[in-house]
C-alpha atoms as a PDB file:
ATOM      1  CA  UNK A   1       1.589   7.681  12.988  1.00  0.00           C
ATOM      2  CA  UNK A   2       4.317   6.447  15.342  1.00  0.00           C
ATOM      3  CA  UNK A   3       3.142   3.207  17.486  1.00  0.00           C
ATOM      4  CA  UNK A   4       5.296   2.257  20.695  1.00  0.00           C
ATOM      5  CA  UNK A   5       4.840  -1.459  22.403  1.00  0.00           C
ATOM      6  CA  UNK A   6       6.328  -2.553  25.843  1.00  0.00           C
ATOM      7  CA  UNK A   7       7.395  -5.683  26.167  1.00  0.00           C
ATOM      8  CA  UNK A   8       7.991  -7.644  28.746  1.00  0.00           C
ATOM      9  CA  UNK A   9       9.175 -11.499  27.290  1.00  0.00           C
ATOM     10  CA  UNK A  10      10.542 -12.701  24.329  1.00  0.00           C
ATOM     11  CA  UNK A  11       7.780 -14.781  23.764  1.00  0.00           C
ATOM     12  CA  UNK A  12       5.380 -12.063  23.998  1.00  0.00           C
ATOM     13  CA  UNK A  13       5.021  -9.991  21.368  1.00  0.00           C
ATOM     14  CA  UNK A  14       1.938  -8.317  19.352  1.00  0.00           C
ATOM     15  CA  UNK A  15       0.168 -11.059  17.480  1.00  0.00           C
ATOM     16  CA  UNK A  16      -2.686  -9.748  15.645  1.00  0.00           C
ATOM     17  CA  UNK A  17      -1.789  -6.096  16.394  1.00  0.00           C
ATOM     18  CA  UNK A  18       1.086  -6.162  13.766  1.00  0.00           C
ATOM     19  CA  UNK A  19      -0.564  -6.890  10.884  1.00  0.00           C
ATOM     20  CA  UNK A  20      -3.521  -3.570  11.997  1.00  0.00           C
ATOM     21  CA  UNK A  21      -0.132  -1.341  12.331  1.00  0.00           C
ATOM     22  CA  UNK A  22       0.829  -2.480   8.944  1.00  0.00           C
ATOM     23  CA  UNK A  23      -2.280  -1.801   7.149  1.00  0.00           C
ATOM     24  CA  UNK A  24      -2.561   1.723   8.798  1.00  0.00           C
ATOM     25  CA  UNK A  25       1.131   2.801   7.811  1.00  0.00           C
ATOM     26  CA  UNK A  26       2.203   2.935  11.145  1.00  0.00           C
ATOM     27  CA  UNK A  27       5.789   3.238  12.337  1.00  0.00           C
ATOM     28  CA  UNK A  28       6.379   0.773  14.595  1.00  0.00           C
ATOM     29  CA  UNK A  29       9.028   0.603  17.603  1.00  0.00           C
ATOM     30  CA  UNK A  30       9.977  -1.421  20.976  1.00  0.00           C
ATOM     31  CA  UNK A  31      11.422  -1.394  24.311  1.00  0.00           C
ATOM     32  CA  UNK A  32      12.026  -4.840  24.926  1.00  0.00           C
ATOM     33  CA  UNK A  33      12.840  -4.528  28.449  1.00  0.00           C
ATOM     34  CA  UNK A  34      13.759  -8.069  28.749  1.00  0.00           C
ATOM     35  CA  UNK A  35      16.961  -6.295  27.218  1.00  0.00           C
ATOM     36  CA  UNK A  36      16.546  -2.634  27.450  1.00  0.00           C
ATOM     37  CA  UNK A  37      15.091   0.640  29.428  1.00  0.00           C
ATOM     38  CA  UNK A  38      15.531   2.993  26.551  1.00  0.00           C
ATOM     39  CA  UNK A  39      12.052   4.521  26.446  1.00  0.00           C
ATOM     40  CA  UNK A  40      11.332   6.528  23.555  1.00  0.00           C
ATOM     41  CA  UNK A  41      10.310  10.457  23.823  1.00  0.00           C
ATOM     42  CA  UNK A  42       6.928  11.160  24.839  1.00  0.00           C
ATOM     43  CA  UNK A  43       6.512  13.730  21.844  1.00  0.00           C
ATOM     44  CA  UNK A  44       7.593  11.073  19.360  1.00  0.00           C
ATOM     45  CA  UNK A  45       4.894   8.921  20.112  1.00  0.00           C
ATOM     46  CA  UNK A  46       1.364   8.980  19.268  1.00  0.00           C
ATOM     47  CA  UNK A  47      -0.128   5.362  20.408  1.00  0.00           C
ATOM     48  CA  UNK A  48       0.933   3.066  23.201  1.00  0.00           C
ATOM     49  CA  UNK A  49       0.528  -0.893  23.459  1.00  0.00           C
ATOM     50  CA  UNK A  50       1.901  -2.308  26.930  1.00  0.00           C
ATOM     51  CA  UNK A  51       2.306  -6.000  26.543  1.00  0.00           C
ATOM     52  CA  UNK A  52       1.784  -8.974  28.766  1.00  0.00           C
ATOM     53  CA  UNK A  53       4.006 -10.868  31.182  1.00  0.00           C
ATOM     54  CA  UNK A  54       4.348 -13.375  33.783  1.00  0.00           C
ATOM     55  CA  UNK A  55       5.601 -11.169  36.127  1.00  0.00           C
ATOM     56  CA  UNK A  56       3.730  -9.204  38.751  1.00  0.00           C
ATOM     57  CA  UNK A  57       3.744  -5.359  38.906  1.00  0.00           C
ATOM     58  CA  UNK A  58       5.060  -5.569  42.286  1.00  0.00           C
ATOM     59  CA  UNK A  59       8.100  -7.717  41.715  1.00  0.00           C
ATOM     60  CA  UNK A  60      10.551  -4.447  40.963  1.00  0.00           C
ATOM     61  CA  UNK A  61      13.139  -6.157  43.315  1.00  0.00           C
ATOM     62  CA  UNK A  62      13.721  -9.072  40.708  1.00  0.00           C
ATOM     63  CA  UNK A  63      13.192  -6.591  37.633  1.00  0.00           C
ATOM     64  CA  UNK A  64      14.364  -3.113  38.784  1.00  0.00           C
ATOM     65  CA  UNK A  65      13.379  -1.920  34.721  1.00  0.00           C
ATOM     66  CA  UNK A  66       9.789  -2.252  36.221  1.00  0.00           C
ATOM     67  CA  UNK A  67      10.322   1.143  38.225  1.00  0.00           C
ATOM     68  CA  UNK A  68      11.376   2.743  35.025  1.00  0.00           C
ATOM     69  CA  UNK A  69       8.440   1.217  33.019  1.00  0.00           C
ATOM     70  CA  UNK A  70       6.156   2.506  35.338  1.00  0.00           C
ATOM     71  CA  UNK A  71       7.633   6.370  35.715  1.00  0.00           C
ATOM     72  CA  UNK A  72       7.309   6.104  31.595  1.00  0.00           C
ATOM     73  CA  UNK A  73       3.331   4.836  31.442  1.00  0.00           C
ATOM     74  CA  UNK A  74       2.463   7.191  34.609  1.00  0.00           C
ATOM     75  CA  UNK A  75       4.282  10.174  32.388  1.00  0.00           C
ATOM     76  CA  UNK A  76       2.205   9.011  29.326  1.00  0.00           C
ATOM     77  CA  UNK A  77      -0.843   8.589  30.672  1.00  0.00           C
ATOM     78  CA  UNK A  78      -0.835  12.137  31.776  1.00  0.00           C
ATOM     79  CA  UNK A  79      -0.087  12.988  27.652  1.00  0.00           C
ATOM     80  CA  UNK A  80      -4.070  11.938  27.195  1.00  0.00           C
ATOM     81  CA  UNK A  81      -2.469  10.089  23.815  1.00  0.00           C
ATOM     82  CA  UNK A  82      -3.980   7.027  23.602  1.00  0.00           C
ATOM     83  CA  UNK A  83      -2.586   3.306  25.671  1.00  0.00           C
ATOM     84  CA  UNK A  84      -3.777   0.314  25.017  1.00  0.00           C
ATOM     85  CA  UNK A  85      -2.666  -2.164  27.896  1.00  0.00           C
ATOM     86  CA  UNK A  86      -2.973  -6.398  27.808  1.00  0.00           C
ATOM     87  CA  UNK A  87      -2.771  -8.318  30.735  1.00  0.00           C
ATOM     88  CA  UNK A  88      -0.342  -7.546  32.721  1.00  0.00           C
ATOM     89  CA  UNK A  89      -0.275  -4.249  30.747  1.00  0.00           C
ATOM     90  CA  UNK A  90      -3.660  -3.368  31.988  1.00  0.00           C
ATOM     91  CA  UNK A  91      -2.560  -3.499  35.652  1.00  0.00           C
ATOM     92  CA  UNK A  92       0.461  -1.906  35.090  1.00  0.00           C
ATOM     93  CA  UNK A  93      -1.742   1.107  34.329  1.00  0.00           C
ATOM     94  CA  UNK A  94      -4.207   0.463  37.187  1.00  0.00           C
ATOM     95  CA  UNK A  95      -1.193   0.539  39.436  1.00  0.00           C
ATOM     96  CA  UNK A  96       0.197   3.635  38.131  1.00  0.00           C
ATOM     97  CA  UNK A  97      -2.975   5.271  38.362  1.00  0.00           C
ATOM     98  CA  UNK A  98      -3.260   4.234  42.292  1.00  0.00           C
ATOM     99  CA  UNK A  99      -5.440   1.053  41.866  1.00  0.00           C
ATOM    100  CA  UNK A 100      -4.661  -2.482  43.893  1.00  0.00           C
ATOM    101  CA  UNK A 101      -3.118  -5.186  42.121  1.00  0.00           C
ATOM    102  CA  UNK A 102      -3.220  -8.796  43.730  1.00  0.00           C
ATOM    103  CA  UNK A 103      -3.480 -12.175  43.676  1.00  0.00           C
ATOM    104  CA  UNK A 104      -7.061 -13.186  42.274  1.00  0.00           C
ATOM    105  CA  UNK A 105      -8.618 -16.206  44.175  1.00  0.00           C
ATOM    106  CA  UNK A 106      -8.729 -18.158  40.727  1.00  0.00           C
ATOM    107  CA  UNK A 107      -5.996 -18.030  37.945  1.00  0.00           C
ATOM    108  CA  UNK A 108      -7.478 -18.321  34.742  1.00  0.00           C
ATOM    109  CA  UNK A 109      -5.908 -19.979  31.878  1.00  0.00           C
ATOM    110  CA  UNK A 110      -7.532 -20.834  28.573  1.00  0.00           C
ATOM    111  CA  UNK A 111     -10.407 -19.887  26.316  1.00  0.00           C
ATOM    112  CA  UNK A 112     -13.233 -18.503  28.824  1.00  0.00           C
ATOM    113  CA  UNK A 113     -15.992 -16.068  27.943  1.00  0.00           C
ATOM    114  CA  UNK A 114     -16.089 -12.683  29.095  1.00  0.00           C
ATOM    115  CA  UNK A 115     -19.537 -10.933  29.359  1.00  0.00           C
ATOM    116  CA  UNK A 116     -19.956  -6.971  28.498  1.00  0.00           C
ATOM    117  CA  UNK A 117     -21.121  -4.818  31.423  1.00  0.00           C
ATOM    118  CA  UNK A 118     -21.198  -0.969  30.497  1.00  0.00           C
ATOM    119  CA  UNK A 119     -24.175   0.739  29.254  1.00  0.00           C
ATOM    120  CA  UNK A 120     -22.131   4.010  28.838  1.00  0.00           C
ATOM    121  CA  UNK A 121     -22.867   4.614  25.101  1.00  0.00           C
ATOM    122  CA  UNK A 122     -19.566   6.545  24.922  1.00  0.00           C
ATOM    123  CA  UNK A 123     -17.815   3.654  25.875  1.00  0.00           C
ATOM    124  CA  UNK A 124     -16.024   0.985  23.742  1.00  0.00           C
ATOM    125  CA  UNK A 125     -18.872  -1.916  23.404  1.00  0.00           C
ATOM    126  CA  UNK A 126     -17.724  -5.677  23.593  1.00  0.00           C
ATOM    127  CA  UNK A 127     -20.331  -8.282  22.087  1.00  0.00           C
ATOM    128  CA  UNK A 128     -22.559  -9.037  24.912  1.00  0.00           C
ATOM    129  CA  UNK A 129     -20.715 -12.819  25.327  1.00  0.00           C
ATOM    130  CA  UNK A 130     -17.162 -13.550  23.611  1.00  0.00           C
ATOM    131  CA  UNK A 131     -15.258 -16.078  24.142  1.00  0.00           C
ATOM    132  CA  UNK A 132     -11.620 -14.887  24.779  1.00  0.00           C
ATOM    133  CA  UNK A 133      -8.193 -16.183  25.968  1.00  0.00           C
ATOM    134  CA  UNK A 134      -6.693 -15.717  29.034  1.00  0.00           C
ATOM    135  CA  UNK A 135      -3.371 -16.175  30.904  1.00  0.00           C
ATOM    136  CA  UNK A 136      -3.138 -14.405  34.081  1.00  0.00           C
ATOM    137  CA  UNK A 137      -3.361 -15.154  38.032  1.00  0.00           C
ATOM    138  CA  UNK A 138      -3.732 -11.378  39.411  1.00  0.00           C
ATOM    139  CA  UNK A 139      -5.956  -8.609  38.492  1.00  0.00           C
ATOM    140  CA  UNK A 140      -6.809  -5.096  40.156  1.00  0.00           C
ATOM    141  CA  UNK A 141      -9.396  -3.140  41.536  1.00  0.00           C
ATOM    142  CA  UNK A 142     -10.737  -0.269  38.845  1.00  0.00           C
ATOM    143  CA  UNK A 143      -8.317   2.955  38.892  1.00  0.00           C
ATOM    144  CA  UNK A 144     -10.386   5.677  39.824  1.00  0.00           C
ATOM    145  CA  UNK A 145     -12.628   6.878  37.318  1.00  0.00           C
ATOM    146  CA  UNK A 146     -12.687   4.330  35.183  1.00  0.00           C
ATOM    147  CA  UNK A 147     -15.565   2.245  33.354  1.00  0.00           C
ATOM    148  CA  UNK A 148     -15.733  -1.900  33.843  1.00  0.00           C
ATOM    149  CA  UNK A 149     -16.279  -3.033  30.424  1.00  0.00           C
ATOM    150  CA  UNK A 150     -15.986  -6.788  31.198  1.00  0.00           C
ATOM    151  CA  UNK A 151     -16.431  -9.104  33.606  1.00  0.00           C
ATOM    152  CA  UNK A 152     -15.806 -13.197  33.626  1.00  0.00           C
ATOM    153  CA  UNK A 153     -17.086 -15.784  36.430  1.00  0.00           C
ATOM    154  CA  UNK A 154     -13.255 -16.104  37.628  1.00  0.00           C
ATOM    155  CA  UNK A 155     -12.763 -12.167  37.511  1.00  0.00           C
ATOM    156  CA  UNK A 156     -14.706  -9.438  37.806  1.00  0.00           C
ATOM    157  CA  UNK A 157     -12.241  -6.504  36.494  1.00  0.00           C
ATOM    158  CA  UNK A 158     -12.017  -8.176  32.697  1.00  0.00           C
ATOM    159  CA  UNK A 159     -11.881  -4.513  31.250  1.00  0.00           C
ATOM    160  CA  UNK A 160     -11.852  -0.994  31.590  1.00  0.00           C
ATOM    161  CA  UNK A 161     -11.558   2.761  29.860  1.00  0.00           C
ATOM    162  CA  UNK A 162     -10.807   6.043  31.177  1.00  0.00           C
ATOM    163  CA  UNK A 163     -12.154   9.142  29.060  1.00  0.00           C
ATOM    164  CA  UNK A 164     -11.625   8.622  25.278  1.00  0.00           C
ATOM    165  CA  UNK A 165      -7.874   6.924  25.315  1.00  0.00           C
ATOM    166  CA  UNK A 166      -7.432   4.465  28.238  1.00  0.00           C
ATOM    167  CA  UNK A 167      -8.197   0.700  27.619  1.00  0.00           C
ATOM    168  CA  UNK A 168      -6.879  -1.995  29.280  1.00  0.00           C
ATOM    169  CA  UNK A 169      -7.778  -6.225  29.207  1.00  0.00           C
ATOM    170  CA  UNK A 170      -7.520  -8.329  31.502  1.00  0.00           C
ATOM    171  CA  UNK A 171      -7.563 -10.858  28.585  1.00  0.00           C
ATOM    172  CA  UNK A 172      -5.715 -11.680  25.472  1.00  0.00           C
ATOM    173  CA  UNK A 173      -7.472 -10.650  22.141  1.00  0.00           C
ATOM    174  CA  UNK A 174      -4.276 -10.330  20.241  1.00  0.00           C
ATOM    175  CA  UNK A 175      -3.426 -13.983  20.544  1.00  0.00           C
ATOM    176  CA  UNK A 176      -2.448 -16.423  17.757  1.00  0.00           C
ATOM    177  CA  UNK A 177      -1.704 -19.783  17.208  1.00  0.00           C
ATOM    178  CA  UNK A 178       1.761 -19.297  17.481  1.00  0.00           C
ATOM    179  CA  UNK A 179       1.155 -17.418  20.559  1.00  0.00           C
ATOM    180  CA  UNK A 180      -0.311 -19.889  22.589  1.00  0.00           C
ATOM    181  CA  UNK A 181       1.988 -22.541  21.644  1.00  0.00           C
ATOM    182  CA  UNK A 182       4.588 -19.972  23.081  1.00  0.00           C
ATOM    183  CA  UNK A 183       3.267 -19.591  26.030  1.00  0.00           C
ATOM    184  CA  UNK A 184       2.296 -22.901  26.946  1.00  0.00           C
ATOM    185  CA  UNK A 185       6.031 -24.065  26.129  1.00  0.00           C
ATOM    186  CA  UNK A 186       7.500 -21.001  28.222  1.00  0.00           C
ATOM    187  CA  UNK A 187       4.777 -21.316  31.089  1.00  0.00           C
ATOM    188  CA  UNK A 188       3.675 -24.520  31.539  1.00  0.00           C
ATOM    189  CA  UNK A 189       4.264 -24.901  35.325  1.00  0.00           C
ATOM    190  CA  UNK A 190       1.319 -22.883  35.388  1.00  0.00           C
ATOM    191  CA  UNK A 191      -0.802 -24.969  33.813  1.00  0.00           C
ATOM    192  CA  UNK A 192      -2.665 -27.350  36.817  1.00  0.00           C
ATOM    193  CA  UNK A 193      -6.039 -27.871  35.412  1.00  0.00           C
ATOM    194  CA  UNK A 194      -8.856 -26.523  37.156  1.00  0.00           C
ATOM    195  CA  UNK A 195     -12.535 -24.908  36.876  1.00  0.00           C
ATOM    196  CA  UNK A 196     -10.595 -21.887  35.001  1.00  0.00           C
ATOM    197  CA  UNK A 197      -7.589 -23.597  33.983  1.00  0.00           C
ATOM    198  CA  UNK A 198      -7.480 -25.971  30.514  1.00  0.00           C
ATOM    199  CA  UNK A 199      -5.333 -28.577  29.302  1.00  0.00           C
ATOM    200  CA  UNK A 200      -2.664 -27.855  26.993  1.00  0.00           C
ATOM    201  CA  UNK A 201      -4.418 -29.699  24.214  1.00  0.00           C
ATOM    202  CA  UNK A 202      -7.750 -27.139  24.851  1.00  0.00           C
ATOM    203  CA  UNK A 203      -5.840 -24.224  24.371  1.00  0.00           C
ATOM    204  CA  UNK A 204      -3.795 -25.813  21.562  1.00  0.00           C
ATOM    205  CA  UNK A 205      -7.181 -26.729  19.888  1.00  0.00           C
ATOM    206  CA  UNK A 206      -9.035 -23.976  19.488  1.00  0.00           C
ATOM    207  CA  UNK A 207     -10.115 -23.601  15.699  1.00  0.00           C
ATOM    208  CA  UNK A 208      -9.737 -20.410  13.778  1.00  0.00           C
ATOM    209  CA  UNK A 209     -13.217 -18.932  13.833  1.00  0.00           C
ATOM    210  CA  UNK A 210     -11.810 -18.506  17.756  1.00  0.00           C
ATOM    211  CA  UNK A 211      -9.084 -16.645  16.503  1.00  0.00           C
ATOM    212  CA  UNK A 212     -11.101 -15.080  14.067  1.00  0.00           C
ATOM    213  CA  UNK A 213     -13.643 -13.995  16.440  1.00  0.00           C
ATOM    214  CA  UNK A 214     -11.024 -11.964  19.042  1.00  0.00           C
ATOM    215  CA  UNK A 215      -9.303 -10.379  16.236  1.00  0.00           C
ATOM    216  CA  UNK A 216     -12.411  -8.642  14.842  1.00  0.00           C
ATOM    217  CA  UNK A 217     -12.807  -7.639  18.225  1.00  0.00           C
ATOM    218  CA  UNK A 218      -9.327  -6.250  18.300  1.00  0.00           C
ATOM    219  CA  UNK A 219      -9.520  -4.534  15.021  1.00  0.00           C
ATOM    220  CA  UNK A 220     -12.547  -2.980  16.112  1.00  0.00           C
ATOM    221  CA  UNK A 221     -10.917  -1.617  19.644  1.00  0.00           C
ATOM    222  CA  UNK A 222      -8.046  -0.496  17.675  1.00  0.00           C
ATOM    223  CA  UNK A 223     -10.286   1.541  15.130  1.00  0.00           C
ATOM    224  CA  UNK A 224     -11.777   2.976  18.107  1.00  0.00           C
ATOM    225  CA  UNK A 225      -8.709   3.723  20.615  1.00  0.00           C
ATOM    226  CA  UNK A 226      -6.902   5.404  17.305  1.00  0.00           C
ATOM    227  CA  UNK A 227      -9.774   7.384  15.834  1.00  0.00           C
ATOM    228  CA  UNK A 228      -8.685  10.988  17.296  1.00  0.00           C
ATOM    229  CA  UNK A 229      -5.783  10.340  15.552  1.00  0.00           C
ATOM    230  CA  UNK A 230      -4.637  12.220  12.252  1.00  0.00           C
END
């Protein structure tokens, strides 16, 4: 199995999703397109992880790679293979699909729970609370036809799937240690603490059943994203 990941900053790259490719022999390429827009060909790939970023899906006049990006996920999506998207990953497919991205009226920054909210038994199920970390100041409105999985007090859209193959998060289960220290040191103009936004030292502290906790979580989606595949 062949597994392709967007990505959008140096700093952000798959944490916990690595070591799952590993253990299920998968080959594993990039388009950092911090650097490049060489996309790889649609046939070649048979999973898709879109990565994270402080940028917004509508800024293609400072990053005109993000027009490219989005022509690739809006040809892929139509493949039906399966796409895993993360933060801003997740509205990058809303948008391509037709969905509103914008500013949310709280950015939310930290370790926050996010509560489950689909009873669709065909459905990926989240636990019904879990406790999950976030870095992001926009979301979207649900592309049409999709099912909320997720909500949190400071935004509704948390999560959604389309069909059998279409997840995206609003939040970060993929994080690490050395993730978080990353993008505190590379984003830390962001961080003005409020009801949704921690100190440095609350994100920095959070202990490894936290960790431990999202990845399971992440394993689990991945098992479930992955299991049409042969």
């Amino acid at each position: 199995m062949h597994a392709h990941y967007l990505q959008h900053v140096p700093f952000e790259g798959l944490g916990s999703i690595e070591p799952w490719f590993v253990d299920h022999n998968y080959l594993i390429t990039r388009t950092p397109l911090f650097a490049s827009n060489n996309f790889p060909s649609l046939e070649d790939v048979d999973l898709l992880i879109i990565l994270g970023g402080p940028m917004s899906v509508h800024d293609d006049s400072i990053h005109p790679w993000l027009t490219s990006e989005k022509a690739f996920i809006r040809a892929y999506l139509a493949s039906g293979k399966p796409v895993l998207g993360i933060c801003l990953g997740a509205q990058l497919i809303a948008h391509t699909l037709g969905a509103k991205v914008y500013a949310n009226t709280e950015k939310e920054i930290g370790w926050f729970p996010v509560t489950t909210t689909s009873t669709d038994s065909t459905c990926f199920q989240f636990p019904a609370t879990l406790n999950a970390f976030h870095w992001h100041g926009e979301t979207f409105d649900l592309p049409q036809g999709a099912n909320r999985l997720a909500s949190s007090k400071a935004c509704k859209n948390q999560a959604f799937q389309i069909g059998n193959n279409v997840l995206g998060l609003q939040f970060h289960l993929e994080t690490t240690p050395l993730a978080v220290r990353r993008l505190v040191t590379n984003c830390r103009h962001e961080i003005i603490p409020s009801l949704f936004v921690q100190t440095e030292q609350q994100m920095l502290s959070a202990t490894h059943i936290a960790y431990e906790a999202i990845h399971r979580e992440l394993n689990r989606l991945l098992n479930y994203i992955t299991r049409g595949l042969s």
